[in-house]
N, C-alpha and C. Protein backbone atom coordinates (compact mmCIF):
# COMPACT_ATOMS: atom_id res chain seq x y z
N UNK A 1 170.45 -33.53 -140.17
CA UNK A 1 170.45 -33.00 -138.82
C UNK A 1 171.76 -32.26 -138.55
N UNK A 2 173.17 -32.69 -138.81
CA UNK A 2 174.15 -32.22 -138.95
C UNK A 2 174.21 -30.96 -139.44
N UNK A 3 173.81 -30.27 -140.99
CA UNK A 3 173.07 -29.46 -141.53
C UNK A 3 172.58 -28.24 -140.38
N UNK A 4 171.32 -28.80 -139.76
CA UNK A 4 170.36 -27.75 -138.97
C UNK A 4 171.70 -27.82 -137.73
N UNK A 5 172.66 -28.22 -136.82
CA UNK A 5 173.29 -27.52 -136.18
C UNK A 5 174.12 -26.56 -137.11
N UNK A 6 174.94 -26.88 -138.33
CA UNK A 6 175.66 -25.75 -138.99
C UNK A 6 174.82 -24.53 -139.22
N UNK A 7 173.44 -24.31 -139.60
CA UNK A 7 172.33 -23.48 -139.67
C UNK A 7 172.42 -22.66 -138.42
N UNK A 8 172.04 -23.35 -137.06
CA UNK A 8 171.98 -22.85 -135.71
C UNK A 8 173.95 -22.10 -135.37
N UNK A 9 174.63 -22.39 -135.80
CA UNK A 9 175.84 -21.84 -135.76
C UNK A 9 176.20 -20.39 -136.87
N UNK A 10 175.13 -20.18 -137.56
CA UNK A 10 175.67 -19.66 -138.41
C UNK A 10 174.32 -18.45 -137.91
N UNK A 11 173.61 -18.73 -136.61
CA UNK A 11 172.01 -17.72 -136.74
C UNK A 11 171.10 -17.92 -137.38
N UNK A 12 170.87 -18.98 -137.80
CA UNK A 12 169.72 -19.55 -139.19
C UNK A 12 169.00 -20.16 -138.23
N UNK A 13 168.08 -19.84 -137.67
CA UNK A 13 166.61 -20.21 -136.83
C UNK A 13 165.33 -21.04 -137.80
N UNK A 14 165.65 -22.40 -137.38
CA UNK A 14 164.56 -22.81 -138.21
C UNK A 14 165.06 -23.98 -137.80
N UNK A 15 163.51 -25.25 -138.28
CA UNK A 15 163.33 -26.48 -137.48
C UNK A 15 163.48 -27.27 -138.91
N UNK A 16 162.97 -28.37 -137.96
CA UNK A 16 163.40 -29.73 -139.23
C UNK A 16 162.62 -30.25 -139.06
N UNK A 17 161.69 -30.72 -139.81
CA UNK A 17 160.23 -31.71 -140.13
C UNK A 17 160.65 -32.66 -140.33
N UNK A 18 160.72 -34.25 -139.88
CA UNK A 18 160.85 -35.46 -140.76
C UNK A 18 159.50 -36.25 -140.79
N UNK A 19 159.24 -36.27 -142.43
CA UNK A 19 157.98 -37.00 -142.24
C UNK A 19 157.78 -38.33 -142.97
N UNK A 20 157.66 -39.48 -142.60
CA UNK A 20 157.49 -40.88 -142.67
C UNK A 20 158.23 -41.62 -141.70
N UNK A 21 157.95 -42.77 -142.41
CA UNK A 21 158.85 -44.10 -141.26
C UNK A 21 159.77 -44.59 -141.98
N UNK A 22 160.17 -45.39 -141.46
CA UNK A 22 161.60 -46.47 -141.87
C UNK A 22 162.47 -47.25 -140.94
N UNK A 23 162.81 -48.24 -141.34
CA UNK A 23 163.72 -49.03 -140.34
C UNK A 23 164.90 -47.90 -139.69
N UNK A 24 164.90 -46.82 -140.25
CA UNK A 24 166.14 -46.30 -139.43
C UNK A 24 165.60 -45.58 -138.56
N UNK A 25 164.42 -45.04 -138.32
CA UNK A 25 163.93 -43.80 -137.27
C UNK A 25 164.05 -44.17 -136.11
N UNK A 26 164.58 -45.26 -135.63
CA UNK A 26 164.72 -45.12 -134.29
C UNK A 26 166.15 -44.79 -133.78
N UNK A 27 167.08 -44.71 -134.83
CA UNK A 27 168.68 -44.66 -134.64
C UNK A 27 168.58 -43.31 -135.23
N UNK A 28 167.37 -42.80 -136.35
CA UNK A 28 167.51 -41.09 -136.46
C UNK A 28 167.02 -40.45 -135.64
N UNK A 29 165.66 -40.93 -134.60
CA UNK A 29 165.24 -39.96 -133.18
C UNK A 29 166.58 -39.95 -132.07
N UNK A 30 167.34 -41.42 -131.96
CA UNK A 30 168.27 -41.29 -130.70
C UNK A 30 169.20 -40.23 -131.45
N UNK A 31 169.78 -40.22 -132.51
CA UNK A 31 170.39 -39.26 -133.03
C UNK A 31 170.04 -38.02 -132.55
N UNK A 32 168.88 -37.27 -133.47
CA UNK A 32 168.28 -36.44 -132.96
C UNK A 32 168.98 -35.86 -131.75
N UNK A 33 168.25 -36.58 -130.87
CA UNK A 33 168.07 -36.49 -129.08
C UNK A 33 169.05 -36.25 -128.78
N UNK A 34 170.55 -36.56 -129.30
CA UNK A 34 171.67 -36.15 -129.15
C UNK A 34 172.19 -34.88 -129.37
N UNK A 35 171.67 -34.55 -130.04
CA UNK A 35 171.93 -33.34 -130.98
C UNK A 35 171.68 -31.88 -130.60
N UNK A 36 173.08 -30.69 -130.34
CA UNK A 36 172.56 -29.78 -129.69
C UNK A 36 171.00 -28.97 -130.62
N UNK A 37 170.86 -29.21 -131.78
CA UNK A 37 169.93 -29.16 -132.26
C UNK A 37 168.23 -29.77 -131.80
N UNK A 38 168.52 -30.73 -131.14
CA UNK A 38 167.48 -31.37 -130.84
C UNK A 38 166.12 -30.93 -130.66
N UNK A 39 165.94 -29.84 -130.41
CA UNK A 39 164.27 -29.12 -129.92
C UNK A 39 164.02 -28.74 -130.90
N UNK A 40 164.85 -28.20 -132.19
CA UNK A 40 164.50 -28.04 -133.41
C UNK A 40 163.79 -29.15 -134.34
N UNK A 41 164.36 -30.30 -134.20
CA UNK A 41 164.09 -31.31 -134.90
C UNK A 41 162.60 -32.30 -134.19
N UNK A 42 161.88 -32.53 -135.32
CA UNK A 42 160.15 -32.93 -135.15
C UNK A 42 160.05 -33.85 -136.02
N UNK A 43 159.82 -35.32 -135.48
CA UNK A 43 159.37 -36.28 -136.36
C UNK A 43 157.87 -36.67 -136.25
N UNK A 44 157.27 -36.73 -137.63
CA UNK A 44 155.86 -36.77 -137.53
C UNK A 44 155.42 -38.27 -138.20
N UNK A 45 155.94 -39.02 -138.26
CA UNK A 45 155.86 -40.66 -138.88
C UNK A 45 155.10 -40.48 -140.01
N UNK A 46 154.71 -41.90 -140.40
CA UNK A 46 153.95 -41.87 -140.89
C UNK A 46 152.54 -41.13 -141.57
N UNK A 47 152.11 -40.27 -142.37
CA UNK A 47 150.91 -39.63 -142.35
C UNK A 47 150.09 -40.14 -143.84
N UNK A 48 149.15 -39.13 -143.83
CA UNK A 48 147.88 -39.46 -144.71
C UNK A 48 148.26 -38.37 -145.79
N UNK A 49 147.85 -38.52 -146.96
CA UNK A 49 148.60 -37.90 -148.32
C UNK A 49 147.75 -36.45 -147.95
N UNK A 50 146.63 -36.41 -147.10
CA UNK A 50 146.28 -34.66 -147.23
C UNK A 50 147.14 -34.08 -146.37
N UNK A 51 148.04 -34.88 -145.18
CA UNK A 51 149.00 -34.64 -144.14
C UNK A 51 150.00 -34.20 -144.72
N UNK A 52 150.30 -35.33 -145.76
CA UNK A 52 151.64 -35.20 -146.50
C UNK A 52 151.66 -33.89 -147.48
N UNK A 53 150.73 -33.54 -148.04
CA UNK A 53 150.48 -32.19 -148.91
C UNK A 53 150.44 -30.84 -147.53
N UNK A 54 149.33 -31.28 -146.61
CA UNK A 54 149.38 -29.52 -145.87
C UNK A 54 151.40 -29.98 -145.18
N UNK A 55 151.91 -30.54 -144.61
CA UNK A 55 153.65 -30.48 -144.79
C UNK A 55 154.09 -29.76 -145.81
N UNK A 56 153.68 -29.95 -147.01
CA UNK A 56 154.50 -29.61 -148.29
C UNK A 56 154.25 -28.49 -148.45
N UNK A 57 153.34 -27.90 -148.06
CA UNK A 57 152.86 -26.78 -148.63
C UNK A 57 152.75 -25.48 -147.56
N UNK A 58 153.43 -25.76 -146.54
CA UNK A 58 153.87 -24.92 -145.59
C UNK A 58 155.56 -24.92 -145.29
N UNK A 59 155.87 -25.57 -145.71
CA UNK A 59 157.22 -25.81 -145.99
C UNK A 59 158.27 -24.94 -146.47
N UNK A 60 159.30 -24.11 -146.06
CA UNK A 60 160.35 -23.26 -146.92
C UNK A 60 161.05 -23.96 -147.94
N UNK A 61 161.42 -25.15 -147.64
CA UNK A 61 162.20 -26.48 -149.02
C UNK A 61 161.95 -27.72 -148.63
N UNK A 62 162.32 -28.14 -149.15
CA UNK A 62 161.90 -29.88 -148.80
C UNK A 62 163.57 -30.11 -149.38
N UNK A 63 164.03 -30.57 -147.95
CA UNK A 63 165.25 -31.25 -148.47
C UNK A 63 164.94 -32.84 -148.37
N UNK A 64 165.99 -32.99 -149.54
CA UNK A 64 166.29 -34.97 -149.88
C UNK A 64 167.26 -34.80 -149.73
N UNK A 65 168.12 -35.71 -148.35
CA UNK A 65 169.51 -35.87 -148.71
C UNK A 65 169.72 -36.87 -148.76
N UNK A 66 169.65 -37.59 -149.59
CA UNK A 66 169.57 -39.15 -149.60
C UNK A 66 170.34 -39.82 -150.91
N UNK A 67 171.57 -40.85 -150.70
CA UNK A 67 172.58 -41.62 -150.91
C UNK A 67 171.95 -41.97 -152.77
N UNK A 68 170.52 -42.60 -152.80
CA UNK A 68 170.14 -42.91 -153.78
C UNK A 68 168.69 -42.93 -153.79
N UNK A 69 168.53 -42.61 -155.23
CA UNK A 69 167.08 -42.61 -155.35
C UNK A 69 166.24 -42.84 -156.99
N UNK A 70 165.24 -43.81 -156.69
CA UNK A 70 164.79 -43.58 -158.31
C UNK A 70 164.62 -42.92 -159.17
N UNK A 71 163.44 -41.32 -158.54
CA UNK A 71 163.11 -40.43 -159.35
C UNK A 71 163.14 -39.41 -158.14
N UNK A 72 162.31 -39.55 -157.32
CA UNK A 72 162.25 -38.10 -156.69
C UNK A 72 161.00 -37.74 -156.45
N UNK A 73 159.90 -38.42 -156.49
CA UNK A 73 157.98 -38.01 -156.76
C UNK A 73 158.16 -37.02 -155.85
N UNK A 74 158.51 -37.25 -154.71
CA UNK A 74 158.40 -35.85 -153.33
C UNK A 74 159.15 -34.32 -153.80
N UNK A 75 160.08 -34.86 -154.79
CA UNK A 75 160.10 -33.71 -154.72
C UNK A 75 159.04 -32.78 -155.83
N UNK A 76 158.46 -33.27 -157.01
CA UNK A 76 157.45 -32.64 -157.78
C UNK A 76 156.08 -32.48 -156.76
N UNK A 77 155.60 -33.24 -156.13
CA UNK A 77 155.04 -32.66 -155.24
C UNK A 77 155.22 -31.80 -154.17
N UNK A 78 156.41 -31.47 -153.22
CA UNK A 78 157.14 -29.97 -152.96
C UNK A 78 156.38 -29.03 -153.73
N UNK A 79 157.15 -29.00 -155.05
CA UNK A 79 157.52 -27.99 -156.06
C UNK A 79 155.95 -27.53 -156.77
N UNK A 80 155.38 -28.84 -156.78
CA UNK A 80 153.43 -28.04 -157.22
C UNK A 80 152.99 -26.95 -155.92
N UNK A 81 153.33 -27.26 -154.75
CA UNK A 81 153.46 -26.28 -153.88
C UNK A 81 153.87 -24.97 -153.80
N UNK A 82 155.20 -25.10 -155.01
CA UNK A 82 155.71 -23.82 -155.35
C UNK A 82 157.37 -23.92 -153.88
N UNK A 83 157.52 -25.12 -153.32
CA UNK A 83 158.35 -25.21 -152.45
C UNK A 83 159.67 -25.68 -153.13
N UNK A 84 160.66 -24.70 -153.80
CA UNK A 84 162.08 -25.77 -153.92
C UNK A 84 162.81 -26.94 -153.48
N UNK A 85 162.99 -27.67 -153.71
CA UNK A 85 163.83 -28.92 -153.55
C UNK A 85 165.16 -28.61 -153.15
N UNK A 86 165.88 -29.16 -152.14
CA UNK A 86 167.43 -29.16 -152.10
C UNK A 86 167.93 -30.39 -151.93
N UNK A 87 168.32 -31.33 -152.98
CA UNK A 87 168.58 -33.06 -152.98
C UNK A 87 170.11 -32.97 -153.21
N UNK A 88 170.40 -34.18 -152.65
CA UNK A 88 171.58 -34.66 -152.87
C UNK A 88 172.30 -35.02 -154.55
N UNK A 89 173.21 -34.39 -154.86
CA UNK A 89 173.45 -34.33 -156.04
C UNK A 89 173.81 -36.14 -156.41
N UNK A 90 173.11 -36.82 -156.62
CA UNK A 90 173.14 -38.21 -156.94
C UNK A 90 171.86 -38.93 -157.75
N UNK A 91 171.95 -39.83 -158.66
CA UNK A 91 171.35 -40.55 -159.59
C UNK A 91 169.63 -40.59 -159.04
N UNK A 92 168.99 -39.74 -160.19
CA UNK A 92 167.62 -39.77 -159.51
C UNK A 92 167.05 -38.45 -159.16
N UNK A 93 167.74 -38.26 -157.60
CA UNK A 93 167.34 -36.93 -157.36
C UNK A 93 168.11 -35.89 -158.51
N UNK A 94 169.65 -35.83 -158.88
CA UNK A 94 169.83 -34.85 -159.96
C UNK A 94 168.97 -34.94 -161.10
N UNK A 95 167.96 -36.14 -161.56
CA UNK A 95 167.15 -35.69 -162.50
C UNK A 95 166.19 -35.19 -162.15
N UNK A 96 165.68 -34.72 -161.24
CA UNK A 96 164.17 -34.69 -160.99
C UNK A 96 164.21 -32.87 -160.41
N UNK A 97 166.15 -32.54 -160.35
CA UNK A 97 165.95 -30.92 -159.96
C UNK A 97 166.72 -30.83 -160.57
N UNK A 98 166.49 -29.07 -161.24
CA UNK A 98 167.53 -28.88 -162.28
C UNK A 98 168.02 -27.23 -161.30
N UNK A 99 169.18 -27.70 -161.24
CA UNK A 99 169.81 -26.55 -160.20
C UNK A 99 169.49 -25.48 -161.04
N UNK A 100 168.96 -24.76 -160.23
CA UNK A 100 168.96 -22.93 -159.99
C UNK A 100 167.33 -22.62 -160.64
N UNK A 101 166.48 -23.89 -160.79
CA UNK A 101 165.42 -24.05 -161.64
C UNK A 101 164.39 -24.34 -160.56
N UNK A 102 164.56 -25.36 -160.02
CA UNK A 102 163.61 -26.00 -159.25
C UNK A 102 163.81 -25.93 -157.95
N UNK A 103 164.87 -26.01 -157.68
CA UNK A 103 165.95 -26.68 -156.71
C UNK A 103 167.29 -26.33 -156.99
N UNK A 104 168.31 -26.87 -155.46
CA UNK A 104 169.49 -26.71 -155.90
C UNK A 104 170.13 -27.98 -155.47
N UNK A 105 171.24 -28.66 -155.63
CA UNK A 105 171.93 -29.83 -155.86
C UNK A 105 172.73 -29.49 -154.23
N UNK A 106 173.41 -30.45 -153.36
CA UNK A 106 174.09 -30.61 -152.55
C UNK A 106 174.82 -31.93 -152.99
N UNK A 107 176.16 -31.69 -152.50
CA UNK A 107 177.10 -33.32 -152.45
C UNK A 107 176.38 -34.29 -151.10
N UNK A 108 175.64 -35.26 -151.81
CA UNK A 108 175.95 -36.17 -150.28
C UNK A 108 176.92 -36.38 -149.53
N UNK A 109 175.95 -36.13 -148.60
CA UNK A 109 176.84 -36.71 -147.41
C UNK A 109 177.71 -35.31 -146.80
N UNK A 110 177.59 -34.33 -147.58
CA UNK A 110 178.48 -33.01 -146.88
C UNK A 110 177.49 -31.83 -145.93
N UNK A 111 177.13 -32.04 -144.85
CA UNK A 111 176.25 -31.62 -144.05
C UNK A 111 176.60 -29.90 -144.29
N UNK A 112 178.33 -29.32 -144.37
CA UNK A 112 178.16 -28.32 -144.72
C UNK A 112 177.56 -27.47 -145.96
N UNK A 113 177.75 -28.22 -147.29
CA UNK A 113 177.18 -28.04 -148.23
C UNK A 113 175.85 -27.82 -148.48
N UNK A 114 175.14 -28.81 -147.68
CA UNK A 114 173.61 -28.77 -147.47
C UNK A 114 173.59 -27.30 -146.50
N UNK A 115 174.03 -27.33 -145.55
CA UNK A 115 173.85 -26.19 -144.88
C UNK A 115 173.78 -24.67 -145.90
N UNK A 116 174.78 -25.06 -146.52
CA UNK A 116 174.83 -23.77 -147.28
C UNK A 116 174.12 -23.27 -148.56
N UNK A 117 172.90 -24.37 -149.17
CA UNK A 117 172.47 -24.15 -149.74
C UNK A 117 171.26 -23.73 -149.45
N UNK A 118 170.46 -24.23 -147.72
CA UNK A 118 169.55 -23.82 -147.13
C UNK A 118 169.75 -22.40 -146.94
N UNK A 119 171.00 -22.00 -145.89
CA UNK A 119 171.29 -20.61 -146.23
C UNK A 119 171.02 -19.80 -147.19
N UNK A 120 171.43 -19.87 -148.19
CA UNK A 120 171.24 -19.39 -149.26
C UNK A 120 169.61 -19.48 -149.75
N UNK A 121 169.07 -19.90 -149.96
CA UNK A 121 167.83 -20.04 -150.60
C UNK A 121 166.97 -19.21 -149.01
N UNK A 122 167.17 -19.44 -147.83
CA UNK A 122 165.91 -19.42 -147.02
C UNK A 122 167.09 -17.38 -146.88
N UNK A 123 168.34 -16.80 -147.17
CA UNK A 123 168.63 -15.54 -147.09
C UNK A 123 168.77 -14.73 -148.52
N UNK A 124 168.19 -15.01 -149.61
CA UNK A 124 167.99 -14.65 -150.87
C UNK A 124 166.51 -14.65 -151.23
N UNK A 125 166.23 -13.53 -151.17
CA UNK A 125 164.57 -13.56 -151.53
C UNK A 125 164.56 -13.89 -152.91
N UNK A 126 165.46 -13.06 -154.03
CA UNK A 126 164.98 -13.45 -155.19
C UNK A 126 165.89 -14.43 -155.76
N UNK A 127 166.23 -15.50 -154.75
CA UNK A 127 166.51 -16.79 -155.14
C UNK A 127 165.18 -17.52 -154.71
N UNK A 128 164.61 -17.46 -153.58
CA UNK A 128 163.72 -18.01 -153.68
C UNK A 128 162.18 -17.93 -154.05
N UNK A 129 162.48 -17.03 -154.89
CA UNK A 129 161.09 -16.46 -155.66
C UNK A 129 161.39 -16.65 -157.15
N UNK A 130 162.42 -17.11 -157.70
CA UNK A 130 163.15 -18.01 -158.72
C UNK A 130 162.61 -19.61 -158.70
N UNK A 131 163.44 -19.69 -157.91
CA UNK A 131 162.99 -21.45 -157.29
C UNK A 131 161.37 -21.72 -157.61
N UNK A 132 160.59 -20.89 -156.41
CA UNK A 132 159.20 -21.17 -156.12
C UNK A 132 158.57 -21.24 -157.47
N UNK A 133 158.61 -20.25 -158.23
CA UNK A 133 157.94 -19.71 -159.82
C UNK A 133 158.39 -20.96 -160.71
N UNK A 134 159.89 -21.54 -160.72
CA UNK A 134 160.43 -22.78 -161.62
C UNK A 134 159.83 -24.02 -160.79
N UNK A 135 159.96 -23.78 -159.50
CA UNK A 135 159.06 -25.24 -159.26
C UNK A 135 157.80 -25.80 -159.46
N UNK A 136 157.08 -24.20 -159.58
CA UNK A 136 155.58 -24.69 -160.05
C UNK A 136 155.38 -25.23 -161.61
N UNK A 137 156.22 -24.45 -162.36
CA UNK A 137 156.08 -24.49 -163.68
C UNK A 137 156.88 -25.94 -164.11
N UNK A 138 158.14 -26.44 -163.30
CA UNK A 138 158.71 -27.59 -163.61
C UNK A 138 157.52 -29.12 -163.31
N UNK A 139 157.13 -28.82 -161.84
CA UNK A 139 156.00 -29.51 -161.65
C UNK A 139 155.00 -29.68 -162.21
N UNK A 140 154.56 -28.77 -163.15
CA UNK A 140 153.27 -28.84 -164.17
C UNK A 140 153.67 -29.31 -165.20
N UNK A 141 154.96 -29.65 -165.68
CA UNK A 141 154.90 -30.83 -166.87
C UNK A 141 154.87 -31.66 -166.79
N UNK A 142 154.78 -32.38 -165.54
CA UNK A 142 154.31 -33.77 -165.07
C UNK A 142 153.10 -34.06 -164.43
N UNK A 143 152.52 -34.81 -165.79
CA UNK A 143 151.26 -35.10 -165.33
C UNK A 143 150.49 -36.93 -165.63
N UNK A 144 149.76 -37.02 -165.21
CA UNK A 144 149.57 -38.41 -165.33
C UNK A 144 149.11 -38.76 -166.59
N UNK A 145 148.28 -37.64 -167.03
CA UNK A 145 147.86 -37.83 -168.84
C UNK A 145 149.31 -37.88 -169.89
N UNK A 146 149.91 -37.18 -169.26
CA UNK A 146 151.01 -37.29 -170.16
C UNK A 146 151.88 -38.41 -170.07
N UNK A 147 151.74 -39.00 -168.83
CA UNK A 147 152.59 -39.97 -168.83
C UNK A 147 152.06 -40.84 -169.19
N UNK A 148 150.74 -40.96 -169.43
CA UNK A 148 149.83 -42.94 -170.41
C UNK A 148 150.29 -42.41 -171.58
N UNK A 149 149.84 -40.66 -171.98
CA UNK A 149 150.28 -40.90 -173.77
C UNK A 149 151.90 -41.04 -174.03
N UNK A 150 152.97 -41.11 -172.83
CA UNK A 150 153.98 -41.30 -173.21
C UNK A 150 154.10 -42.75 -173.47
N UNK A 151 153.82 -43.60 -172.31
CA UNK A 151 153.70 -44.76 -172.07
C UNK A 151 153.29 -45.57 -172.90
N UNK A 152 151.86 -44.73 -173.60
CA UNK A 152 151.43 -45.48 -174.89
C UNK A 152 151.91 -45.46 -175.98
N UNK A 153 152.84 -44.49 -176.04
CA UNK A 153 153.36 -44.63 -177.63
C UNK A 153 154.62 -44.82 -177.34
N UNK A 154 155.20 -44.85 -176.49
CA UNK A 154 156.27 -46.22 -176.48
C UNK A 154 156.14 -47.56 -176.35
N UNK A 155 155.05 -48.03 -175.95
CA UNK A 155 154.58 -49.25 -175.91
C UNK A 155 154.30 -49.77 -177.56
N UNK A 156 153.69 -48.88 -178.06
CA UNK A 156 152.87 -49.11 -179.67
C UNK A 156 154.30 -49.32 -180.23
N UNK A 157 155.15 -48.33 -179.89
CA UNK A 157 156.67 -48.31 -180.87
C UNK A 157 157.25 -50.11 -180.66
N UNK A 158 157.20 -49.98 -179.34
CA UNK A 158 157.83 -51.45 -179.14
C UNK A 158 157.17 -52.77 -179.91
N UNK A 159 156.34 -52.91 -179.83
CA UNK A 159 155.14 -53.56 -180.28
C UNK A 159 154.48 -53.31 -181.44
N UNK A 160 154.50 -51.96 -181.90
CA UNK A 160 153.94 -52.12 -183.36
C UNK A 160 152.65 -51.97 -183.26
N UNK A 161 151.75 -52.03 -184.60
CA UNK A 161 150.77 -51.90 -184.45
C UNK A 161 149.56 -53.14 -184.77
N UNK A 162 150.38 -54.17 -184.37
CA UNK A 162 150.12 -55.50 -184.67
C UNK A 162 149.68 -55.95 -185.89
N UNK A 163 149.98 -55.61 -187.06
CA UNK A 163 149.45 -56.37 -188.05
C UNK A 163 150.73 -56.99 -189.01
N UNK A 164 151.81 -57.48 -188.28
CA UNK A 164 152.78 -58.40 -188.44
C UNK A 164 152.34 -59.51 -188.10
């Protein structure tokens, strides 16, 4: 949110989607509400995965700015959209975007940094016609078939082929 006022200071017209729940949304709406930004910013809770896809897929980026994270699934789904990622450069999300590929990296926690990478991507057309083209193509090597035959033949490796 910090971010979308540096955006609004800089002439960068554009809103902020937040979509799910969590124990914090009620200390991120009073936030919000504070915020000369505030009419920009739209929380839509909770939704249904065709909700969660038409979001994604109308979307200019899908930012993650978030402290820590496992892998990142939201953002390969973004990116099958053809929507770049802009995550917090930290364990997880840096694997799941490979700057200048998919996405681009921000320092947590630096609202200007984030700002400036939105800038950049939403005032560079052929940055973001870079992005869009690597996100689809990064997103299509992940697939669920590939991940049992990965799964399975690391499993077989571990295990063998039982006739020990």
């Amino acid at each position: 949110m910090d971010a979308l006022v540096r955006l609004q200071e800089m002439q960068i017209e554009i809103g902020l989607v937040i979509v799910g729940d969590g124990p914090d949304r009620a200390d991120l709406e009073h936030y919000a509400q504070a915020s000369i930004a505030a009419g920009k910013i739209h929380f839509v809770g909770k939704v249904s995965e065709e909700e969660k896809s038409a979001w994604l897929a109308g979307a200019e980026a899908l930012l993650y700015p978030s402290c820590k994270e496992g892998w990142g699934l939201t953002v390969l789904e973004a990116n099958s959209f053809g929507v770049p990622a802009i995550v917090s450069r930290v364990a997880g999300l840096k694997d799941s975007v490979q700057e200048g590929r998919n996405g681009l990296l921000h320092e947590w926690g630096d609202a200007a940094d984030l700002a400036e990478c939105v800038r950049r991507l939403l005032q560079d057309a052929e940055l973001k016609k870079k992005l869009s083209r690597g996100a689809v193509e990064w997103a299509g090597r992940f697939t669920w078939d590939k991940t049992a035959q990965k799964t399975l033949a690391w499993l077989e490796a571990v295990v063998g082929d039982g006739s020990n």
